[in-house]
Protein backbone atom coordinates (compact mmCIF):
# COMPACT_ATOMS: atom_id res chain seq x y z
CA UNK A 1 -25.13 3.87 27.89
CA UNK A 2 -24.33 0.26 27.25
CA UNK A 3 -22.71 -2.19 29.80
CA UNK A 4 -20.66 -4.60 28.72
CA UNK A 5 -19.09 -7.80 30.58
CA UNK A 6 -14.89 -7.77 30.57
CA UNK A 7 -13.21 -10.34 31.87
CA UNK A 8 -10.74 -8.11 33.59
CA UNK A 9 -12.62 -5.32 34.67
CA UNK A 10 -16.03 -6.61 34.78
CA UNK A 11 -18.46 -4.18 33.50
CA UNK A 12 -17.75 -1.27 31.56
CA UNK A 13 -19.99 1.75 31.09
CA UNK A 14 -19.43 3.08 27.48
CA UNK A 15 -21.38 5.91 26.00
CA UNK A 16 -21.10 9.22 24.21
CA UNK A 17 -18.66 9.12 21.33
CA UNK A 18 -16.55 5.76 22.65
CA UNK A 19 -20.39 4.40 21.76
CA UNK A 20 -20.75 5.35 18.39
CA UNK A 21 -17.27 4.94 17.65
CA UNK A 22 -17.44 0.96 19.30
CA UNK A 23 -18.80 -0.49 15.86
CA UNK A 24 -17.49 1.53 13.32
CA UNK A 25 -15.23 -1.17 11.19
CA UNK A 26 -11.59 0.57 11.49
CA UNK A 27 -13.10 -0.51 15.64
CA UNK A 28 -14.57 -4.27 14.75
CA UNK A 29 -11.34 -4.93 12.83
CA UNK A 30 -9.32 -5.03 16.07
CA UNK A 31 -11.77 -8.68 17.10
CA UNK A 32 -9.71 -10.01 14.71
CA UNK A 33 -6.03 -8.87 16.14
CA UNK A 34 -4.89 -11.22 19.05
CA UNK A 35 -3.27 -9.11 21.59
CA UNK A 36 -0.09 -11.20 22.58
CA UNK A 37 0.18 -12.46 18.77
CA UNK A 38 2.02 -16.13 18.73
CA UNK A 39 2.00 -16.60 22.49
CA UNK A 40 -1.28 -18.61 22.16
CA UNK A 41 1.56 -21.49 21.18
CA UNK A 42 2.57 -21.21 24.35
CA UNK A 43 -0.33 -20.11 26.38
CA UNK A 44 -3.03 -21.63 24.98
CA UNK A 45 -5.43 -19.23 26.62
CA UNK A 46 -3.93 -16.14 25.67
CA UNK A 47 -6.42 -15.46 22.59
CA UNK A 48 -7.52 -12.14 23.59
CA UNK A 49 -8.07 -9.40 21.17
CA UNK A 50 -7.03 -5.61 20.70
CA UNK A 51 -10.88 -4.76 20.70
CA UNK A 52 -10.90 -6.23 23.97
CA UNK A 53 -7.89 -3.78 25.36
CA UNK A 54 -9.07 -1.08 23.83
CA UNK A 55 -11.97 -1.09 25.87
CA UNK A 56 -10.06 -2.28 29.05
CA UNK A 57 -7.82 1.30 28.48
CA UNK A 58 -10.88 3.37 27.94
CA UNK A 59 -12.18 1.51 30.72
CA UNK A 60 -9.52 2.97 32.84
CA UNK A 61 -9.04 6.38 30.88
CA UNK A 62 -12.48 7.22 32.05
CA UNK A 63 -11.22 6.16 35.89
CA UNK A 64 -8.47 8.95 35.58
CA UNK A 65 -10.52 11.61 33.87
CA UNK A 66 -13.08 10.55 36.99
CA UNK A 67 -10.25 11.44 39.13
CA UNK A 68 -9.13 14.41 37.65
CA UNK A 69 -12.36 15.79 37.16
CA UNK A 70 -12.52 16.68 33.76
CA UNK A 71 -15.46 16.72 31.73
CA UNK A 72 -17.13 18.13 28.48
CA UNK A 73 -15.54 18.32 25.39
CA UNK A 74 -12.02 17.84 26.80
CA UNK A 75 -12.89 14.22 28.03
CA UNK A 76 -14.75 13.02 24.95
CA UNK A 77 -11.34 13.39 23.26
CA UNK A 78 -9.48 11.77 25.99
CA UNK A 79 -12.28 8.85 25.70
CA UNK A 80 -11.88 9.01 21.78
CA UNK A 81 -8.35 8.26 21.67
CA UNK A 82 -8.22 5.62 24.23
CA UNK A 83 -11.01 3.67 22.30
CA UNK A 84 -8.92 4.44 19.16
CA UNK A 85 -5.80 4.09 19.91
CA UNK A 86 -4.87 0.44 18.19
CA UNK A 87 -6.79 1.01 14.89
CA UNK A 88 -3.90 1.07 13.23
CA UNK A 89 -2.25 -2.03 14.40
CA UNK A 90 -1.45 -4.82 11.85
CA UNK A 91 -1.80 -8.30 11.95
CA UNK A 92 -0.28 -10.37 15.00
CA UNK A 93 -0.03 -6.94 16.21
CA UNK A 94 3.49 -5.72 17.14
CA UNK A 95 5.17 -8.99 15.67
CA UNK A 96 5.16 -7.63 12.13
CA UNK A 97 5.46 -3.98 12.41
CA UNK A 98 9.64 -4.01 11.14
CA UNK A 99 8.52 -5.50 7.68
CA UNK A 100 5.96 -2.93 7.42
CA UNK A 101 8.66 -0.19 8.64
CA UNK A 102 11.32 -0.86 6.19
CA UNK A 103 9.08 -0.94 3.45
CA UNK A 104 7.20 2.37 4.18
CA UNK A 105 8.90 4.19 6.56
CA UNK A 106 5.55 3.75 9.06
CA UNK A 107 5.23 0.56 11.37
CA UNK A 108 1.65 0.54 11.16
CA UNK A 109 -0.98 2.87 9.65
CA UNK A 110 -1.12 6.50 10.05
CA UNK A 111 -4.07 7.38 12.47
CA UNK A 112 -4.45 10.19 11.39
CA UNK A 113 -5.65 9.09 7.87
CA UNK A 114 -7.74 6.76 9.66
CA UNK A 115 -9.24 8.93 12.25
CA UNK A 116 -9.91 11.55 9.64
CA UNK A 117 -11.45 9.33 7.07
CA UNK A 118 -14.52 7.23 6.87
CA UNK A 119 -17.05 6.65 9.92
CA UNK A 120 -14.54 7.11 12.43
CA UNK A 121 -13.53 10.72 11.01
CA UNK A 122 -17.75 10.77 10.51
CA UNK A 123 -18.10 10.02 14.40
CA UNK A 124 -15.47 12.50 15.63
CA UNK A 125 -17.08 15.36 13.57
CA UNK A 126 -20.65 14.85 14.49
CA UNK A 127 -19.76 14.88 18.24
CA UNK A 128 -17.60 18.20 17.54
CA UNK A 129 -14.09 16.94 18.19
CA UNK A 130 -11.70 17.50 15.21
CA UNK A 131 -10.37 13.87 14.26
CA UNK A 132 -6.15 16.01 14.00
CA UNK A 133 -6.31 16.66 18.03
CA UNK A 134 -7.88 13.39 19.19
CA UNK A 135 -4.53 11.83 16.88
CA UNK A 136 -1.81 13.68 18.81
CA UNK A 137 -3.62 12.37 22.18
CA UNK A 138 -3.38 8.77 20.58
CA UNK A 139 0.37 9.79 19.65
CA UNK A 140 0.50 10.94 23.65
CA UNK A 141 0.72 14.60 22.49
CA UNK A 142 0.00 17.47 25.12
CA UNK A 143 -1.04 16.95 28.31
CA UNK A 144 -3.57 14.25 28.48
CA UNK A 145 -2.09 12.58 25.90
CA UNK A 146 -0.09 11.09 28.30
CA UNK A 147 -2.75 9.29 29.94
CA UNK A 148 -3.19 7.49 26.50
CA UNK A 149 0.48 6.79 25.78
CA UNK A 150 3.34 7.56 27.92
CA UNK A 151 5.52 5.86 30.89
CA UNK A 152 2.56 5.94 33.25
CA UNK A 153 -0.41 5.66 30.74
CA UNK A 154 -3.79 3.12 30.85
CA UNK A 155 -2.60 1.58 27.94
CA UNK A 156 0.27 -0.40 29.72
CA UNK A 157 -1.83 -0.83 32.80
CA UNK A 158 -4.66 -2.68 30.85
CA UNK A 159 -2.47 -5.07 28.89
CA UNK A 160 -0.49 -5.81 32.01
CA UNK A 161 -3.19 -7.15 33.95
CA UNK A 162 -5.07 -8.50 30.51
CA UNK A 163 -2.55 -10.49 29.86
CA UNK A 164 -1.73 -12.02 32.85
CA UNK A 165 -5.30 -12.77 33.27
CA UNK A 166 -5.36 -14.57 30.08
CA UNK A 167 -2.32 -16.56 30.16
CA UNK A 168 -2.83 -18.15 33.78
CA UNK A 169 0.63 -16.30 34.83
CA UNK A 170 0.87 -13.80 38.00
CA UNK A 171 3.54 -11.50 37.35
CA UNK A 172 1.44 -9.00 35.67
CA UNK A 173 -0.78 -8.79 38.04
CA UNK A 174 -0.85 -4.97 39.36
CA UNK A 175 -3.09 -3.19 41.68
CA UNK A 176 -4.37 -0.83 37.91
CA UNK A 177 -6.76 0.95 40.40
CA UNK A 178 -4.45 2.72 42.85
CA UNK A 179 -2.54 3.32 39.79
CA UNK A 180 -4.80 5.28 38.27
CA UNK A 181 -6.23 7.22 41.21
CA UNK A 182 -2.60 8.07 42.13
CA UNK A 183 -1.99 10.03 39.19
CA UNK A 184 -1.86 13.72 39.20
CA UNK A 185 -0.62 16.63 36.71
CA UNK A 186 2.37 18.85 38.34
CA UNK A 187 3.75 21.01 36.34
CA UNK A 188 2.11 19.90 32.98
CA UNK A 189 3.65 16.18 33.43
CA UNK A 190 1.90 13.36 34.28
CA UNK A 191 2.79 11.60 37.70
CA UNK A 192 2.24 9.54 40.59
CA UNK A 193 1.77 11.53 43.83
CA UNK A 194 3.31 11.06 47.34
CA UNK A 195 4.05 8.04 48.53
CA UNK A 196 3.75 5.63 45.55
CA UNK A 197 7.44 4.93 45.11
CA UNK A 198 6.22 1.30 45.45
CA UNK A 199 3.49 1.67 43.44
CA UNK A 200 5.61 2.86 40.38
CA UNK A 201 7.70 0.35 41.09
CA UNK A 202 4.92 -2.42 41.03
CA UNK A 203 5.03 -1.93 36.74
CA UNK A 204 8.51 -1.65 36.56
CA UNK A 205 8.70 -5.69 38.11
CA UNK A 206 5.33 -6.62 36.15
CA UNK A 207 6.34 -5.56 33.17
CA UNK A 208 10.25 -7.00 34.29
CA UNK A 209 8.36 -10.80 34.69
CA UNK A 210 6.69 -10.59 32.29
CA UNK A 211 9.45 -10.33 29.74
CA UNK A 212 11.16 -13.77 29.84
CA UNK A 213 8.00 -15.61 30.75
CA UNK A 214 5.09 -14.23 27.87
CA UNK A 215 6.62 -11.28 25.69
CA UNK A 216 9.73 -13.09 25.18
CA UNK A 217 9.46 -16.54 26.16
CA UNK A 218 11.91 -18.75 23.59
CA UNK A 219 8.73 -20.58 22.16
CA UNK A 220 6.71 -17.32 21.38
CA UNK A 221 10.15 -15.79 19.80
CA UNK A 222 10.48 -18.80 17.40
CA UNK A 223 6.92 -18.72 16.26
CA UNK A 224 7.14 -14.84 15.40
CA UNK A 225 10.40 -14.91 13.89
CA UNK A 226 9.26 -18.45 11.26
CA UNK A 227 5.94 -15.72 11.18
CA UNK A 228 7.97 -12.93 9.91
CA UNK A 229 10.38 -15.15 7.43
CA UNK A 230 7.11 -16.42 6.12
CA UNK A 231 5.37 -12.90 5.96
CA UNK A 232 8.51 -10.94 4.23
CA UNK A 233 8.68 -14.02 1.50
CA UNK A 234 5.00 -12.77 0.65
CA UNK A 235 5.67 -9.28 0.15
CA UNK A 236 9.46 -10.31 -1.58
CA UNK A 237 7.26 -12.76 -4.03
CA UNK A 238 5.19 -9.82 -5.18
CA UNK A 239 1.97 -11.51 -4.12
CA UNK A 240 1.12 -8.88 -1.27
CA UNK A 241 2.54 -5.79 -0.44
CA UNK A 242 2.93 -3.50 2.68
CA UNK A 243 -0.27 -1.77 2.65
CA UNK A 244 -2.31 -4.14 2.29
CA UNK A 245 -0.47 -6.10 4.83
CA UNK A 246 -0.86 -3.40 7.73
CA UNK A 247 -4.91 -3.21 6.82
CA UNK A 248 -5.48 -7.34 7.34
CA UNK A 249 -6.52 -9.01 10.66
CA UNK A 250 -4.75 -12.14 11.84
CA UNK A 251 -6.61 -14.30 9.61
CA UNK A 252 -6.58 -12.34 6.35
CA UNK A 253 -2.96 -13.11 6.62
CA UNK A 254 -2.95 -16.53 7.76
CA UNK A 255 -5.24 -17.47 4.96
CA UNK A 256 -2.65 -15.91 2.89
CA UNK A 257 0.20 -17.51 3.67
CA UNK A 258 -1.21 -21.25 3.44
CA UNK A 259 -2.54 -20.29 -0.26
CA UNK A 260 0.88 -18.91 -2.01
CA UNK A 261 3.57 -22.10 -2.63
CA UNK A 262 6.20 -19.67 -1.18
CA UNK A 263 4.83 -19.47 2.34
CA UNK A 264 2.93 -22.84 2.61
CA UNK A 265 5.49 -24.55 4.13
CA UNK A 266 6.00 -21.93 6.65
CA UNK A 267 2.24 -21.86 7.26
CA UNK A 268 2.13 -25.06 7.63
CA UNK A 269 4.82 -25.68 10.84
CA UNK A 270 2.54 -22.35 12.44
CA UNK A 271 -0.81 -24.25 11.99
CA UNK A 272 0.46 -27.78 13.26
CA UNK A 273 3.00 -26.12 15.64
CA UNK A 274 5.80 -28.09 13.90
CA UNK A 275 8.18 -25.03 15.13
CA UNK A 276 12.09 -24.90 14.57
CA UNK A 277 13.96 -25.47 17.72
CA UNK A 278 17.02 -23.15 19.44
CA UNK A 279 20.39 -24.31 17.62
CA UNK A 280 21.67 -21.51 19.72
CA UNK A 281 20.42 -19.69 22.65
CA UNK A 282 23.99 -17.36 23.40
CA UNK A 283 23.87 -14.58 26.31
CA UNK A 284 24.89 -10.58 25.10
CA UNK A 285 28.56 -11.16 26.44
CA UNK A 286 29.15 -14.01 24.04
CA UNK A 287 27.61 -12.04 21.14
CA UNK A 288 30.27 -9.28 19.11
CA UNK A 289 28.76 -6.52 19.20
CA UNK A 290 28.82 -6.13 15.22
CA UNK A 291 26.05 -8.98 15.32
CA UNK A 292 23.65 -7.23 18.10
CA UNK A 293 23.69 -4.14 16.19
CA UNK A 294 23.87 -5.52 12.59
CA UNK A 295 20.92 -4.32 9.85
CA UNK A 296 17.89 -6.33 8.28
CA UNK A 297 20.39 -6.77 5.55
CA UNK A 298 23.60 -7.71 7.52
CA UNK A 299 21.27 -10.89 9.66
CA UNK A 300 20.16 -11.74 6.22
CA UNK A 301 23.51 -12.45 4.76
CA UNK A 302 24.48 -14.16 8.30
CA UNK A 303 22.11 -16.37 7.52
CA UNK A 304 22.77 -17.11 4.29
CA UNK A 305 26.40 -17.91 5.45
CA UNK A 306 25.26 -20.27 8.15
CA UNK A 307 23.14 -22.19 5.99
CA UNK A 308 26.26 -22.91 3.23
CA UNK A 309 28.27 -23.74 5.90
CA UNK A 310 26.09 -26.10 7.76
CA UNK A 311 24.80 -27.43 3.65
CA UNK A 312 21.50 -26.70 4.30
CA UNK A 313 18.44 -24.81 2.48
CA UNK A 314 18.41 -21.18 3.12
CA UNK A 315 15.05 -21.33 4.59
CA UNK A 316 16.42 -23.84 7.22
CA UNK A 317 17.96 -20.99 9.39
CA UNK A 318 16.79 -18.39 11.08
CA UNK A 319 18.82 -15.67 13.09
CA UNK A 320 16.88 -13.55 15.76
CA UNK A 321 18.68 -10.49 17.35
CA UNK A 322 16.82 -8.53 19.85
CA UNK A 323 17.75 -5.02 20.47
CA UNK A 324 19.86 -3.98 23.31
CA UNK A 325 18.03 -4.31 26.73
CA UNK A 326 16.11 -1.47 27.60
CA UNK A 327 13.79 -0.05 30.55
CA UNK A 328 11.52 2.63 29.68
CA UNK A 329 9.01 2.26 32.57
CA UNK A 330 12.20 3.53 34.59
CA UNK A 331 11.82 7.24 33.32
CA UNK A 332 8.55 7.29 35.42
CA UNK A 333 7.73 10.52 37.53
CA UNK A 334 6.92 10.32 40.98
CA UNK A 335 6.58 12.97 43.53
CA UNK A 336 8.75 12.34 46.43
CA UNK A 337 9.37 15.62 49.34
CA UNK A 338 7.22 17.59 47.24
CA UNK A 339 9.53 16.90 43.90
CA UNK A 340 8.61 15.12 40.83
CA UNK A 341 11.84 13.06 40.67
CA UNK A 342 12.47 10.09 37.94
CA UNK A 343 11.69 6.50 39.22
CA UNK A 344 15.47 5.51 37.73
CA UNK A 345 16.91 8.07 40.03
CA UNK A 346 14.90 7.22 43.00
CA UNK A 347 14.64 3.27 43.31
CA UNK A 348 17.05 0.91 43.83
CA UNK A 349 15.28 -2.22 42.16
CA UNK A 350 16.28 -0.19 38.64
CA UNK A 351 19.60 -1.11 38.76
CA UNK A 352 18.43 -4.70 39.78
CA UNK A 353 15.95 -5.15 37.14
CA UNK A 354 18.52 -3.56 34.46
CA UNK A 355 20.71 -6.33 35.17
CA UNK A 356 18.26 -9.23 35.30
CA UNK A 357 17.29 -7.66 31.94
CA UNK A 358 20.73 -7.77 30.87
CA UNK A 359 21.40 -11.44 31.75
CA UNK A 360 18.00 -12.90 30.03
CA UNK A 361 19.05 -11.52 26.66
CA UNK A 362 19.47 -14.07 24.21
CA UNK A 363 20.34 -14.43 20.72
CA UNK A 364 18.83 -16.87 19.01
CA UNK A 365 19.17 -19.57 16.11
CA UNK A 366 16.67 -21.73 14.93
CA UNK A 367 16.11 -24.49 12.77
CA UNK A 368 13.90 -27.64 12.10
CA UNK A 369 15.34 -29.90 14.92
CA UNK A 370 16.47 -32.94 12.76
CA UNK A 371 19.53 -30.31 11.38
CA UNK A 372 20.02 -28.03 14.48
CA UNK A 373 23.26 -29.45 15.33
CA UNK A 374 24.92 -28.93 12.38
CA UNK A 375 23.22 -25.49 12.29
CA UNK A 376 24.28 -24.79 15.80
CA UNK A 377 28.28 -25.31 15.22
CA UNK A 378 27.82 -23.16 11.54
CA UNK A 379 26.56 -20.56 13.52
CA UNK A 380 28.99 -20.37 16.49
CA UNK A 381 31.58 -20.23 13.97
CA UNK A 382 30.06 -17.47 11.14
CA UNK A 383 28.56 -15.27 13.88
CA UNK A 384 32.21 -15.58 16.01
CA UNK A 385 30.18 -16.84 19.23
CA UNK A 386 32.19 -16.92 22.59
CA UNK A 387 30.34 -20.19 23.53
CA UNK A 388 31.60 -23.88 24.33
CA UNK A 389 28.51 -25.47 22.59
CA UNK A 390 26.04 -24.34 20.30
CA UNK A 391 23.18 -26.93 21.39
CA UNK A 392 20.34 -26.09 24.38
CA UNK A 393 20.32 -28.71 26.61
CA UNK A 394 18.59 -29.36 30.05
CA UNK A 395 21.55 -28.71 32.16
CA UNK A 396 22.39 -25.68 30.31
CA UNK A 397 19.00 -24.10 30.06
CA UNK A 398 16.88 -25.13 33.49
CA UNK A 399 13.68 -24.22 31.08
CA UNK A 400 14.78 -26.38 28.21
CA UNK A 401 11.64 -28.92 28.89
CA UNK A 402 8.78 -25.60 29.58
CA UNK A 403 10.22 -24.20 26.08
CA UNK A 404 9.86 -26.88 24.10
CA UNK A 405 6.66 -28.37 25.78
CA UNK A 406 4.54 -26.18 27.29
CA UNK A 407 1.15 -25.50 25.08
């Protein structure tokens, strides 16, 4: 067995095939994915890695199986997949997974090429486990696979906690351990037992905070979306293309992107954090709803409109759209009388945090800040914008000074 320090959990026991599987490369790779992607702009400590998570969720995958008391060959896969179960992540993680998507159908790699190939696919054999059913756990297939993904699995309780821990905020902050003891199988379905109402409730309002203040936070959105212009000119140029893309780290890409004359200028504004500003920050009720649920294609020609009718350089303007709120953590289980009943059904903060979800939405348009007024009005008018004014300003937006500051 070998012990190893984490700064969340402390030490971790890791042996058997999470061991030999630890430094295979499709494992190492994931040192060189940041967790939270562009958020480091924001939080400057928030430079923790995938490789990092993954053992924080086998960490607590290994807690549950404890508690469930399964061993043998039926664990080792459990262990395998929570170990494995970012390999095939791109770059700034989740932030460029739609490019990859809409050129190949996939938004990142399939893991079950990469579990069955190479050392990892090496690894799984010579500890007997057949690399196909330790890739439907990772895909949260049958019934631990639920433990690895799902609305109650280790994954989201590990990044919760990791990433409040590493950006200095609270609201992630969970109690992970009751968490996992609580959970029980009933039925085949994963769930909390009696009397953890509260508990289930506890990720619902984590994850809730944690929305507008890391995930989402105007800053971080600006940096991913100038990321992603600068990323799809790369693989529109010809110079790299999507699956390549999904098998680079954070600084394969970076590196990249400062060498090809299409992207330098993005790459630049990233590495200095010379970032376009909010020419407009409009709520879902001002927005029609043929813009929230326009295509890639649709935003694109937006754009292009905005940018004629303000007379500046295509490149100057970028639209963000966010899907429609949603609340997954709400389809939780929990047993309550001696019935599993859904967490949606059976709290009232659901309906609460629905609507505070509803009423941070934003859609956003940015632009270098010496042009965002006349980008602002171009926009209110193309995009048909129910809003007095398109600028941000501090009596407006009570966060205007954390957005634009805060590093």
């Amino acid at each position: 067995m070998k012990i190893i320090k984490d700064s969340v959990h402390d030490h971790i026991g890791i042996d058997g095939v999470a061991l030999d599987l630890l430094d295979t490369p499709a494992v190492q790779r994931l040192r060189g994915i940041g967790q939270l992607g562009t958020v480091s702009l924001v939080y400057p400590s928030a430079n923790h890695t995938r490789f990092e998570h993954s053992l924080g969720v086998y960490h607590l995958a290994c807690e549950a199986l404890e508690g469930f008391d399964v061993e043998g060959h039926e664990a080792e896969r459990v262990r395998a997949a929570a170990i494995l179960h970012d390999v095939g992540h791109g770059p700034f993680s989740h932030n460029l997974e739609e490019l990859t998507h809409r050129r190949t159908g996939r938004y990142h790699d399939d893991v079950n090429g990469l579990l069955e190939a190479g050392q990892v696919g090496d690894v799984l054999r010579e500890h007997g486990l057949e690399p196909a059913a330790v890739a439907d756990l990772v895909a949260g297939e049958g019934r631990f696979g639920q433990v690895v993904s799902g609305e109650l699995d280790v994954d989201r309780m590990d990044y919760l906690v990791r990433d409040a821990h590493h950006t200095g905020v609270p609201y992630g902050t969970i109690d992970h351990g009751r968490l996992v003891r609580e959970l029980t199988f009933v039925d085949g379905e994963l769930v909390l037992g009696e009397g953890n109402v509260q508990t289930a409730e506890s990720l619902l309002v984590a994850r809730a905070l944690m929305n507008p203040t890391v995930y989402n936070h105007s800053v971080a959105r600006i940096s991913r979306a100038m990321l992603r212009r600068a990323t799809e000119r790369l693989l529109e140029s010809g110079a790299l293309d999507a699956g390549t893309l999904r098998r680079m780290d954070d600084h394969d890409l970076l590196v990249t992107l400062r060498t090809h004359e299409a992207t330098s200028e993005f790459s630049r504004r990233l590495d200095e954090r010379d970032l376009y500003k909010r020419a407009v920050w409009a709520e879902i009720d001002d927005v029609p709803g043929g813009v929230i649920e326009a295509d890639h294609d649709t935003l694109r020609e937006f754009e292009r409109e905005i940018a004629d009718a303000a007379g500046v350089d295509g490149d100057a303007v970028i639209l963000d759209v966010p899907e429609r709120p949603s609340m997954t953590e709400s389809t939780s289980r929990v047993m309550v009388n001696g019935e599993i009943r859904n967490l949606g059904y059976q709290s009232p903060l659901v309906d609460a945090l629905r609507a505070a979800q509803y009423s941070q939405w934003r859609l956003g348009v940015y632009s270098p800040p010496e042009i965002r007024e006349r980008v602002g009005n171009a926009a209110v008018d193309v995009l048909g914008l129910d809003i007095d004014g398109a600028l941000i300003s501090e009596t407006r937006d009570g966060q205007y000074a954390l957005d634009d500051f805060l590093e």
